[in-house]
N, C-alpha and C. Protein backbone atom coordinates (compact mmCIF):
# COMPACT_ATOMS: atom_id res chain seq x y z
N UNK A 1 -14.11 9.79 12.56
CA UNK A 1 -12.92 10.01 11.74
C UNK A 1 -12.46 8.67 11.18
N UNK A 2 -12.41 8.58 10.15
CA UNK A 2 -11.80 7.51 9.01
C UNK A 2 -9.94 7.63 9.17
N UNK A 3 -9.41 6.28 9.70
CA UNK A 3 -8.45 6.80 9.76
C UNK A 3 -7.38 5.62 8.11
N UNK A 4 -6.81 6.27 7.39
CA UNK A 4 -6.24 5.72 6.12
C UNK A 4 -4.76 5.28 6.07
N UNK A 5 -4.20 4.06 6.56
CA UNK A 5 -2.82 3.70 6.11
C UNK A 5 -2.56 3.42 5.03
N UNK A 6 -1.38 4.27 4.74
CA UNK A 6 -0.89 4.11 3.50
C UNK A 6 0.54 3.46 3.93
N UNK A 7 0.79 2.10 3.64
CA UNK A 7 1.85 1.51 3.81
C UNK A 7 3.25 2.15 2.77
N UNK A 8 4.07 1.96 2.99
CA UNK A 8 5.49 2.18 2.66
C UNK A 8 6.70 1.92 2.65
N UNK A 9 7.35 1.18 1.85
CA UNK A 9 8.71 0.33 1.87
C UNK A 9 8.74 -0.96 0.65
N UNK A 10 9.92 -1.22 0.87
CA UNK A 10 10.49 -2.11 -0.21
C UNK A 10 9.95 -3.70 0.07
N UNK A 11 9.85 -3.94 -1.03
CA UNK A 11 9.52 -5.94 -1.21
C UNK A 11 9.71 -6.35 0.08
N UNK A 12 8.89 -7.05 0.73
CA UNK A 12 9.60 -8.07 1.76
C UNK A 12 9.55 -7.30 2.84
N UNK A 13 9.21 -6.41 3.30
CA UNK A 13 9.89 -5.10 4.55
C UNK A 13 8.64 -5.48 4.98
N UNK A 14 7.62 -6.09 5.19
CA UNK A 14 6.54 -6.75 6.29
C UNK A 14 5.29 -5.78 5.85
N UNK A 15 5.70 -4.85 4.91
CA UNK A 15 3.84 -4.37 4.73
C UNK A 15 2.83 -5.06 4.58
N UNK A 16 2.71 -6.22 4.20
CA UNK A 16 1.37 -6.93 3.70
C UNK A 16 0.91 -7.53 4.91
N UNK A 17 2.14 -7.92 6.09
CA UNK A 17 2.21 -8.71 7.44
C UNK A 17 1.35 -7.37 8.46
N UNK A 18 1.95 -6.76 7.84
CA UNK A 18 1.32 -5.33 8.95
C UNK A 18 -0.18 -4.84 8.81
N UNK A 19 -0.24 -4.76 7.04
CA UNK A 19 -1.74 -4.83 7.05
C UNK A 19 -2.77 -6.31 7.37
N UNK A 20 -1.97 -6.94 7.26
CA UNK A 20 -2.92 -8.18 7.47
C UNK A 20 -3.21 -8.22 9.09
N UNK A 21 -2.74 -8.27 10.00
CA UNK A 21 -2.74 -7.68 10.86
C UNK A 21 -4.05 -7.26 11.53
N UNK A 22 -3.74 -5.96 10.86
CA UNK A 22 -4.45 -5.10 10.96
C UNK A 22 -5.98 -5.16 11.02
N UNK A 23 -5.53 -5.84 9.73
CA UNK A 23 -7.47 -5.74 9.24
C UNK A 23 -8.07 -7.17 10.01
N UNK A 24 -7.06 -8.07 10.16
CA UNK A 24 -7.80 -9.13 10.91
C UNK A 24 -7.62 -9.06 12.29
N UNK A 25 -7.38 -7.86 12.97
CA UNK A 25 -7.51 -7.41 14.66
C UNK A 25 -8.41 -6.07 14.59
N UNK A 26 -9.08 -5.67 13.57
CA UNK A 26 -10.05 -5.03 13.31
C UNK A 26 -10.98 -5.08 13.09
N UNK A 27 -12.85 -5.32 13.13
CA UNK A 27 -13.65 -5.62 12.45
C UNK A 27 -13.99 -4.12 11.36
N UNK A 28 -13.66 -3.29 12.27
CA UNK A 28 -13.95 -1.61 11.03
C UNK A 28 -12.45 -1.23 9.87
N UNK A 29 -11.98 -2.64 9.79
CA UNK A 29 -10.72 -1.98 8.91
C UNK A 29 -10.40 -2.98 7.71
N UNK A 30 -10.31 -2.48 6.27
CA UNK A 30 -10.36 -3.12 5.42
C UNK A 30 -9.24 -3.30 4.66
N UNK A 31 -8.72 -3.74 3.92
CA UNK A 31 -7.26 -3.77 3.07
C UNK A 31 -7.86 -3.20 1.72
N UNK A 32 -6.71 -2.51 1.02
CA UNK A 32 -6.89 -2.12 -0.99
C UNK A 32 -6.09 -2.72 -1.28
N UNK A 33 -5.41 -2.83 -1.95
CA UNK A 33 -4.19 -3.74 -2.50
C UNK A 33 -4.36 -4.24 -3.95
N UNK A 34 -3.58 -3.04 -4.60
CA UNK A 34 -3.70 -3.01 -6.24
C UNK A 34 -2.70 -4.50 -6.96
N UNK A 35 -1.99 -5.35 -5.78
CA UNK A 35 -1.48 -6.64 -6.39
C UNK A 35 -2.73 -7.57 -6.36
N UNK A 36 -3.87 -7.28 -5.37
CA UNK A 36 -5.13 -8.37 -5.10
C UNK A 36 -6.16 -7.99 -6.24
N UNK A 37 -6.02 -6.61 -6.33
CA UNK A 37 -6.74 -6.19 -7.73
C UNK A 37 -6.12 -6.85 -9.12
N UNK A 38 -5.14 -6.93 -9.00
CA UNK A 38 -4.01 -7.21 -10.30
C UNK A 38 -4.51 -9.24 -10.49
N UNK A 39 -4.65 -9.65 -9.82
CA UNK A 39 -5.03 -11.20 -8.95
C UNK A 39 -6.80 -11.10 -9.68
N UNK A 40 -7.55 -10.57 -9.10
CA UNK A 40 -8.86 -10.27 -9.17
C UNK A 40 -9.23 -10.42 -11.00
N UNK A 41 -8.68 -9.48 -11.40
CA UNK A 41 -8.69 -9.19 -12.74
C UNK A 41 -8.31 -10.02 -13.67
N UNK A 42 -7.46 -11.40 -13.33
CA UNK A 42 -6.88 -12.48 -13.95
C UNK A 42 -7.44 -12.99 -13.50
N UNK A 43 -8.38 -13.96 -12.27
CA UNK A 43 -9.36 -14.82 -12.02
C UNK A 43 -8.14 -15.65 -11.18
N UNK A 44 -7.16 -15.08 -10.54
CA UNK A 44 -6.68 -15.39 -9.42
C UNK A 44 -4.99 -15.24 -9.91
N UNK A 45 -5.00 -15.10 -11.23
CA UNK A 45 -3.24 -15.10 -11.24
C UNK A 45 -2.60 -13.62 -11.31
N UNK A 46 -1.52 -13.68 -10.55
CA UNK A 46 -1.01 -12.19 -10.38
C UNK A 46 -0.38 -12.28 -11.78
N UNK A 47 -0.70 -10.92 -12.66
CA UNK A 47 0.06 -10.45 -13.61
C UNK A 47 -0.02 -8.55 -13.99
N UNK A 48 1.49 -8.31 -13.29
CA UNK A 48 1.62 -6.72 -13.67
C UNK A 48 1.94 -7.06 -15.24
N UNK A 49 0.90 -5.60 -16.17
CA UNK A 49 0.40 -5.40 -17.40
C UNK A 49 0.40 -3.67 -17.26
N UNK A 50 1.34 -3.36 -17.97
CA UNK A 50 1.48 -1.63 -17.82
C UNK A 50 -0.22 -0.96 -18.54
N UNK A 51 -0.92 -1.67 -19.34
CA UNK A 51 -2.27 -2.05 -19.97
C UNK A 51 -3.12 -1.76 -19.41
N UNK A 52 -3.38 -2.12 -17.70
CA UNK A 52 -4.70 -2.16 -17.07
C UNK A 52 -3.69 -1.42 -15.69
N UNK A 53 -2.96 -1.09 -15.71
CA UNK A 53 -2.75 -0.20 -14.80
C UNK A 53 -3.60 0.91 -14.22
N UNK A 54 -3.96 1.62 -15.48
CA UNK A 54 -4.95 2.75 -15.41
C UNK A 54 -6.30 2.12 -14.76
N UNK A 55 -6.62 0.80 -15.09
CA UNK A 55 -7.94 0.60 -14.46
C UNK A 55 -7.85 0.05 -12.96
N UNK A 56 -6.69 -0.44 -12.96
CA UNK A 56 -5.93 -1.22 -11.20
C UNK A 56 -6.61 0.16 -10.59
N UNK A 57 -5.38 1.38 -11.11
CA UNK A 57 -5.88 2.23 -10.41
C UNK A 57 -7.17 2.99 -9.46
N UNK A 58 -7.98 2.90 -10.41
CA UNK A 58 -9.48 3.50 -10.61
C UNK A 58 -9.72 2.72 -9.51
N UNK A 59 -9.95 1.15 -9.63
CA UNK A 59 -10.31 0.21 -9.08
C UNK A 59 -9.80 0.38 -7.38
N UNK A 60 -8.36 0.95 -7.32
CA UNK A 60 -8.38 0.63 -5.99
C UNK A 60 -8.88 2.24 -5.57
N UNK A 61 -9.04 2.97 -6.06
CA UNK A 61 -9.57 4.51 -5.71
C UNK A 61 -11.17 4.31 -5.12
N UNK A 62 -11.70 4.14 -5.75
CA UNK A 62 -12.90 3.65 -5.97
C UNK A 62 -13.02 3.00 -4.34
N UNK A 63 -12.38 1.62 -4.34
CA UNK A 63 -12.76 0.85 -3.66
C UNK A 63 -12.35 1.56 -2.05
N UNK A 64 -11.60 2.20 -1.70
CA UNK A 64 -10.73 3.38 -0.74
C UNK A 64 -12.82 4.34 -0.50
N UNK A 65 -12.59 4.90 -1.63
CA UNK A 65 -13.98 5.62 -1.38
C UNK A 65 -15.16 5.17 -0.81
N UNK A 66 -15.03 4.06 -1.47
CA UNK A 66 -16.67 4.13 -0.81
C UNK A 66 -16.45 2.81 0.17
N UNK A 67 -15.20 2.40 0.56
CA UNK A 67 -14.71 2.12 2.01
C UNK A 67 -14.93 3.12 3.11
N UNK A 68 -14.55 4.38 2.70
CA UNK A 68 -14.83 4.85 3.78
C UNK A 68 -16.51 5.68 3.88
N UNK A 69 -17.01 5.91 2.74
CA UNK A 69 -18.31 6.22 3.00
C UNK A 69 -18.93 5.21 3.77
N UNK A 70 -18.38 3.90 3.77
CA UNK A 70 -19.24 3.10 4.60
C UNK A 70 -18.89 3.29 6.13
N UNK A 71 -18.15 4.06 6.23
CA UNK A 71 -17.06 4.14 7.80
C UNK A 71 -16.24 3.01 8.16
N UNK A 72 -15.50 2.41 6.63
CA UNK A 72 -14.59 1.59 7.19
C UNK A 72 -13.14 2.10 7.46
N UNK A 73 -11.82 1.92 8.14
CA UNK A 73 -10.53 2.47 8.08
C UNK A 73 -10.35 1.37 6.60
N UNK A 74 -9.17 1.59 6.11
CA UNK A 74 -8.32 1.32 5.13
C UNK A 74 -7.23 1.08 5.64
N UNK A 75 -6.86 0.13 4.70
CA UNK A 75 -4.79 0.04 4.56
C UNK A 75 -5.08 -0.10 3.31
N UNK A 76 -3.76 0.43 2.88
CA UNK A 76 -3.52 0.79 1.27
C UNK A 76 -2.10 0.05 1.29
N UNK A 77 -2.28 -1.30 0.87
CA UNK A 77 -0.91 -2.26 0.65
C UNK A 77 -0.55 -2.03 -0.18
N UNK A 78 0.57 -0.93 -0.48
CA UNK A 78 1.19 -0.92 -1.71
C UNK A 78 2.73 -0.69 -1.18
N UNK A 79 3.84 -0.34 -2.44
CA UNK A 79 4.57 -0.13 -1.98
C UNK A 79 4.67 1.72 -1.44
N UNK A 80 4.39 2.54 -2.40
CA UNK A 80 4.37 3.78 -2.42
C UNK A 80 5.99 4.28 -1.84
N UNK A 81 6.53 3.70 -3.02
CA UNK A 81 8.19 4.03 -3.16
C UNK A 81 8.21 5.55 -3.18
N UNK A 82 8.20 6.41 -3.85
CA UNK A 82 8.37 7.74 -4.13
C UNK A 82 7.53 8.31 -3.87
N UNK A 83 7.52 9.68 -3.52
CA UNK A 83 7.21 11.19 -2.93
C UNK A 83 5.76 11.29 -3.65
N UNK A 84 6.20 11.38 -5.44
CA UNK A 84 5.39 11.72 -5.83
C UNK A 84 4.20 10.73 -5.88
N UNK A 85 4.36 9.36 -5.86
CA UNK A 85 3.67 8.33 -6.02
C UNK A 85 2.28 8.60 -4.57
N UNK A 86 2.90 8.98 -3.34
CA UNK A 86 2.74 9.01 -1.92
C UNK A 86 1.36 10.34 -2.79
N UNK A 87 2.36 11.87 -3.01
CA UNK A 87 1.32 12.51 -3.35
C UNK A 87 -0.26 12.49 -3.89
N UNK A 88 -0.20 11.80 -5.03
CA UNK A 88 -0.82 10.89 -5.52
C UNK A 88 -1.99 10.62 -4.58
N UNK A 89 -1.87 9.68 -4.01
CA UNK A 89 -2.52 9.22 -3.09
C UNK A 89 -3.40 9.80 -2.23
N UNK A 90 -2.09 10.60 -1.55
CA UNK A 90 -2.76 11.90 -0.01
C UNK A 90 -3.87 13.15 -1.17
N UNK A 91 -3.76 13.48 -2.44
CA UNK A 91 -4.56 14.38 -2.92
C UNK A 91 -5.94 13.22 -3.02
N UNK A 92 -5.77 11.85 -3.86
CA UNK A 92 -7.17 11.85 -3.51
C UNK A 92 -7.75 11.27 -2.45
N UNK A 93 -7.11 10.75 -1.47
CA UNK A 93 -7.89 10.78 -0.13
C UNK A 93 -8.47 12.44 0.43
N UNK A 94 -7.80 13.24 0.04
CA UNK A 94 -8.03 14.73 0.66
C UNK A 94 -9.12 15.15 -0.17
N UNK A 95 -9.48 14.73 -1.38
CA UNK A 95 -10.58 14.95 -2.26
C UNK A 95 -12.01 14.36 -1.40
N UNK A 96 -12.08 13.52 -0.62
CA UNK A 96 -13.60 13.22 -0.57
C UNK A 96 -13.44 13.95 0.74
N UNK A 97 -12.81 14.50 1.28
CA UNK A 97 -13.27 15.39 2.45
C UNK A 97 -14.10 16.49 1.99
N UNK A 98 -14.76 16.59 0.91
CA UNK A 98 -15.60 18.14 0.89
C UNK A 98 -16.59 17.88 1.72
N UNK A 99 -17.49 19.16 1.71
CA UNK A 99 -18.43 19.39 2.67
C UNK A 99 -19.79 18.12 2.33
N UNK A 100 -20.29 18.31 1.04
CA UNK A 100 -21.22 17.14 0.67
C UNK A 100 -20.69 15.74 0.69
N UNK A 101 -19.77 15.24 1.24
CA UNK A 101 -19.27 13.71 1.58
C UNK A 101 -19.21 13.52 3.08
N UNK A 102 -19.07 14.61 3.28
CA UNK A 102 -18.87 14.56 4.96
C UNK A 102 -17.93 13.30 5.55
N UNK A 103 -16.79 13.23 4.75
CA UNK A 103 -15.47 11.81 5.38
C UNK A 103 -14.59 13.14 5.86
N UNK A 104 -14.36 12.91 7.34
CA UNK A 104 -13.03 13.28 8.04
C UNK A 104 -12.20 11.84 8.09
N UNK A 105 -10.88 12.26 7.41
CA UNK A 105 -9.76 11.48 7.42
C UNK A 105 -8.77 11.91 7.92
N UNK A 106 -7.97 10.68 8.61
CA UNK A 106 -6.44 10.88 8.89
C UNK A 106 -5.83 9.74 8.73
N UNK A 107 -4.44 10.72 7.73
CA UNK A 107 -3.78 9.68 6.95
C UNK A 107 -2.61 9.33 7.72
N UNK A 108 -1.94 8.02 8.36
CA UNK A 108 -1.37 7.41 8.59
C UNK A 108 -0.34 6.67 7.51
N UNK A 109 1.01 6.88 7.81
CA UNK A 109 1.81 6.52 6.55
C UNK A 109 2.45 5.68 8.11
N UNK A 110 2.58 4.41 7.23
CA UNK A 110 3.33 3.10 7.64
C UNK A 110 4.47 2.73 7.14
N UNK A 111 6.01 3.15 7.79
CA UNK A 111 6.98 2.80 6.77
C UNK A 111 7.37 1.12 7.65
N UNK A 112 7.54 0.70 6.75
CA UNK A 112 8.09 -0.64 6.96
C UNK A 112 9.51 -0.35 6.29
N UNK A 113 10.55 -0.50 7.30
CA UNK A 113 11.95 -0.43 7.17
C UNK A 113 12.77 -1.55 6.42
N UNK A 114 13.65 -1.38 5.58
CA UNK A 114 14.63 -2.13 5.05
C UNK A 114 14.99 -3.03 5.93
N UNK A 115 15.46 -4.27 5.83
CA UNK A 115 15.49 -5.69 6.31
C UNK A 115 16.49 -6.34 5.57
N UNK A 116 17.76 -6.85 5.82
CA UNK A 116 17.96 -7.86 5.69
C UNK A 116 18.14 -9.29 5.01
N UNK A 117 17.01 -9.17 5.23
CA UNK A 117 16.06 -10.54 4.47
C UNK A 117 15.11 -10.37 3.45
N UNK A 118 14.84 -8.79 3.20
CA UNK A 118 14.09 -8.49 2.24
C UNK A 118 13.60 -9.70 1.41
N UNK A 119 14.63 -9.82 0.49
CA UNK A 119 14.28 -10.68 -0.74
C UNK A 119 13.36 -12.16 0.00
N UNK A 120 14.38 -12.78 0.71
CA UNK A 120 13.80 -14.01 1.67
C UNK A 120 12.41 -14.01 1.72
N UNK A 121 12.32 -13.33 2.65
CA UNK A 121 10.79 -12.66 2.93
C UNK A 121 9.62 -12.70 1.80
N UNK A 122 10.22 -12.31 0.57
CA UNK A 122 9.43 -11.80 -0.68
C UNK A 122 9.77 -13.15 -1.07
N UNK A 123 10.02 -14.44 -1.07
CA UNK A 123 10.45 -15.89 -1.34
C UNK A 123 9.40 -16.63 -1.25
N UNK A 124 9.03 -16.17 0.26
CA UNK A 124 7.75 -16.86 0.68
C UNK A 124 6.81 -16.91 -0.25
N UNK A 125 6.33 -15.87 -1.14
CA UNK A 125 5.26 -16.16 -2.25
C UNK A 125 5.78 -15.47 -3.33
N UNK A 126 6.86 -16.21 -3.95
CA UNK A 126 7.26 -15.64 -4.99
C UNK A 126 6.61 -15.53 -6.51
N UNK A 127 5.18 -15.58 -6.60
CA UNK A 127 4.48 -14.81 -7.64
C UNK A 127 5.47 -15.98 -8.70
N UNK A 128 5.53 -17.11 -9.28
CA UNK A 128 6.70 -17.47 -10.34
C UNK A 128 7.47 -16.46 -10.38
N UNK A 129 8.21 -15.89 -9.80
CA UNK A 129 9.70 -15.62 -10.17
C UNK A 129 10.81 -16.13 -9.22
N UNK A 130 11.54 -16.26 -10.28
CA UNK A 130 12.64 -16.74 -9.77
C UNK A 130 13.55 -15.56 -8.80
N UNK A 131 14.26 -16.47 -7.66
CA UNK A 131 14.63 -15.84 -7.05
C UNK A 131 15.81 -14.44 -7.39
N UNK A 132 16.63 -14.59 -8.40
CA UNK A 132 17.29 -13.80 -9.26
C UNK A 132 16.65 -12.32 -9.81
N UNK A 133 15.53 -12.92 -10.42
CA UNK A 133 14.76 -11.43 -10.80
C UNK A 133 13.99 -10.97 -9.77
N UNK A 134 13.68 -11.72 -8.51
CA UNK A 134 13.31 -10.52 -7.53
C UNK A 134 14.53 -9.90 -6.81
N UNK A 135 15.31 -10.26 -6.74
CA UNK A 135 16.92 -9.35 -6.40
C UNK A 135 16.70 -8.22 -7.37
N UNK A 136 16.88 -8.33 -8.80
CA UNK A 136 16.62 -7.21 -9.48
C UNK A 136 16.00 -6.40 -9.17
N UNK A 137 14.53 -6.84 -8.94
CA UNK A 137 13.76 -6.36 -8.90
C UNK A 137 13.39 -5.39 -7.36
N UNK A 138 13.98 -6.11 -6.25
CA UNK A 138 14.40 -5.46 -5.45
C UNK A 138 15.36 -4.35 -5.56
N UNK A 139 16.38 -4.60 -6.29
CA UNK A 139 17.70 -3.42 -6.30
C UNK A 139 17.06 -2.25 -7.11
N UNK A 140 16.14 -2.48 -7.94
CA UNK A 140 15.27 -1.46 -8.88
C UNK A 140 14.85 -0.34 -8.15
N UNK A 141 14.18 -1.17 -7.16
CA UNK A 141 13.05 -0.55 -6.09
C UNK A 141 13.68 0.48 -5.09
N UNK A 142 14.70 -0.08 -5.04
CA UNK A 142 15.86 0.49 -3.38
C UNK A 142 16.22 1.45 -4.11
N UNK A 143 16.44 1.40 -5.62
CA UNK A 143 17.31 2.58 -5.90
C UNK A 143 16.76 4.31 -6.43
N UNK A 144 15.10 3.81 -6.27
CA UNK A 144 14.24 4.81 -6.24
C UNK A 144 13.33 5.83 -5.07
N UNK A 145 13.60 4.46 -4.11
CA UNK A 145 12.95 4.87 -2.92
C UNK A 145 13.08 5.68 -1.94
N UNK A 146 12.16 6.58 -1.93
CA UNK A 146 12.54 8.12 -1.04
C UNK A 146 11.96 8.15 0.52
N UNK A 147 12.58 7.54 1.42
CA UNK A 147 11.78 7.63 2.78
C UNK A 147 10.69 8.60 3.18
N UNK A 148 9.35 8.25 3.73
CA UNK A 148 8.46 9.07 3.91
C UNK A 148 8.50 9.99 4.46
N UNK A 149 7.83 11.51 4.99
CA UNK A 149 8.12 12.17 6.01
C UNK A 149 6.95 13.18 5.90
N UNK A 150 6.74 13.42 7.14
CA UNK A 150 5.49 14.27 7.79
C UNK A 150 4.75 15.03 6.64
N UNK A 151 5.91 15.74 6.09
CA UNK A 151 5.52 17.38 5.31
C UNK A 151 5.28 16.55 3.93
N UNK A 152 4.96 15.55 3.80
CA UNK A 152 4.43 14.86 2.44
C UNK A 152 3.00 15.60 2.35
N UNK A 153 2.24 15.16 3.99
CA UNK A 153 0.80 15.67 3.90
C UNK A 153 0.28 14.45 5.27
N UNK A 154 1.49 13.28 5.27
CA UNK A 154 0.93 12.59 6.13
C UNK A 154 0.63 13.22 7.42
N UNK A 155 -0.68 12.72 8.46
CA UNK A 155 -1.28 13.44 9.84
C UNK A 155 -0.46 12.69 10.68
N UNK A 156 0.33 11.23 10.79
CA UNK A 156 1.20 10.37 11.25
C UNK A 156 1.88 9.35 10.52
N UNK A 157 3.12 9.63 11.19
CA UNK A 157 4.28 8.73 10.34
C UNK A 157 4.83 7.55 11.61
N UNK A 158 4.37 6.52 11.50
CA UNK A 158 5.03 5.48 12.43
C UNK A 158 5.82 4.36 11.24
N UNK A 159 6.77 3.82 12.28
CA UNK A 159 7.91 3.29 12.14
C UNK A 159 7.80 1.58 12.47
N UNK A 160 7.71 0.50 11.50
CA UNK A 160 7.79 -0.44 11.70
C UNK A 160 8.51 -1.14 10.57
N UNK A 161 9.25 -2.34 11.62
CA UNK A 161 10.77 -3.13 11.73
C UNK A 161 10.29 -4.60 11.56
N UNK A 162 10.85 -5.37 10.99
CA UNK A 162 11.04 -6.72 11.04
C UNK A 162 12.03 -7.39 11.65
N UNK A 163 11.61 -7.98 12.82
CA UNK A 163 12.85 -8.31 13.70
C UNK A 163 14.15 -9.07 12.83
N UNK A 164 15.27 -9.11 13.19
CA UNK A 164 15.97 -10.24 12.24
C UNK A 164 16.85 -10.80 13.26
């Protein structure tokens, strides 16, 4: 069984800390991360481009797939603010379960809880921006964000905190 985290929460709330983690106390577990794709595609500089979104996408789908045809686990570092965004996701992980792929998955949703220090946190590698427009850009985020929960489709919902 392939098991798939899909991380969840706002800027700064320790998802990237959690997958990193992860994958480096794992040898069978790999990271996606459509900001490393976004990085990749510029030859190392992060730049969101509403343009190549569609191909970020593909790119991290893709790379999820035939992660796990190889029998690796996944973390999916994103934010996956909203329901529908989450949906998204859980349909095409649930897509390569047919019978000719033969991947049993279980999806694991990782909420990383509101903090504090959010922004702080998101300081540490502030991508050039100034600290001002990631406040924005934080308050953007908070004001869309729908906490995860079981009946999304997730098989487990655990709960992780950033001490403060």
């Amino acid at each position: 069984m392939i098991t798939i985290y899909v991380m969840c929460g706002l800027l700064g709330s320790g998802k990237s800390t959690w997958a990193r983690n992860e994958v480096m106390g794992n040898d069978n577990t790999i990271a996606v991360s459509r900001d490393s794709l976004r990085e990749m595609i510029k030859c190392g500089h992060y730049e969101f481009n509403p343009n190549t979104e569609p191909l970020i996408k593909a790119f991290r789908n893709a790379n999820m797939e035939i992660g796990t045809k190889f029998g690796f686990d996944i973390v999916i570092d994103e934010c996956h603010l909203t329901r529908k965004h989450r949906a998204e996701v859980i349909k095409e992980i649930r897509s390569w379960g047919s019978p000719q792929n033969n991947i049993q998955t279980k999806i694991v949703c990782i909420h990383c809880t509101e903090s504090i220090r959010n922004v702080d946190l998101r300081m540490q590698t502030p991508r050039d921006l100034p600290r001002d427009e990631w406040e924005e850009v934080y308050q953007n985020m908070k004001s869309i964000f729908e906490p995860p929960t079981l009946e999304e489709g997730f098989d487990d919902l655990l709960i992780y905190s950033i001490p403060d």
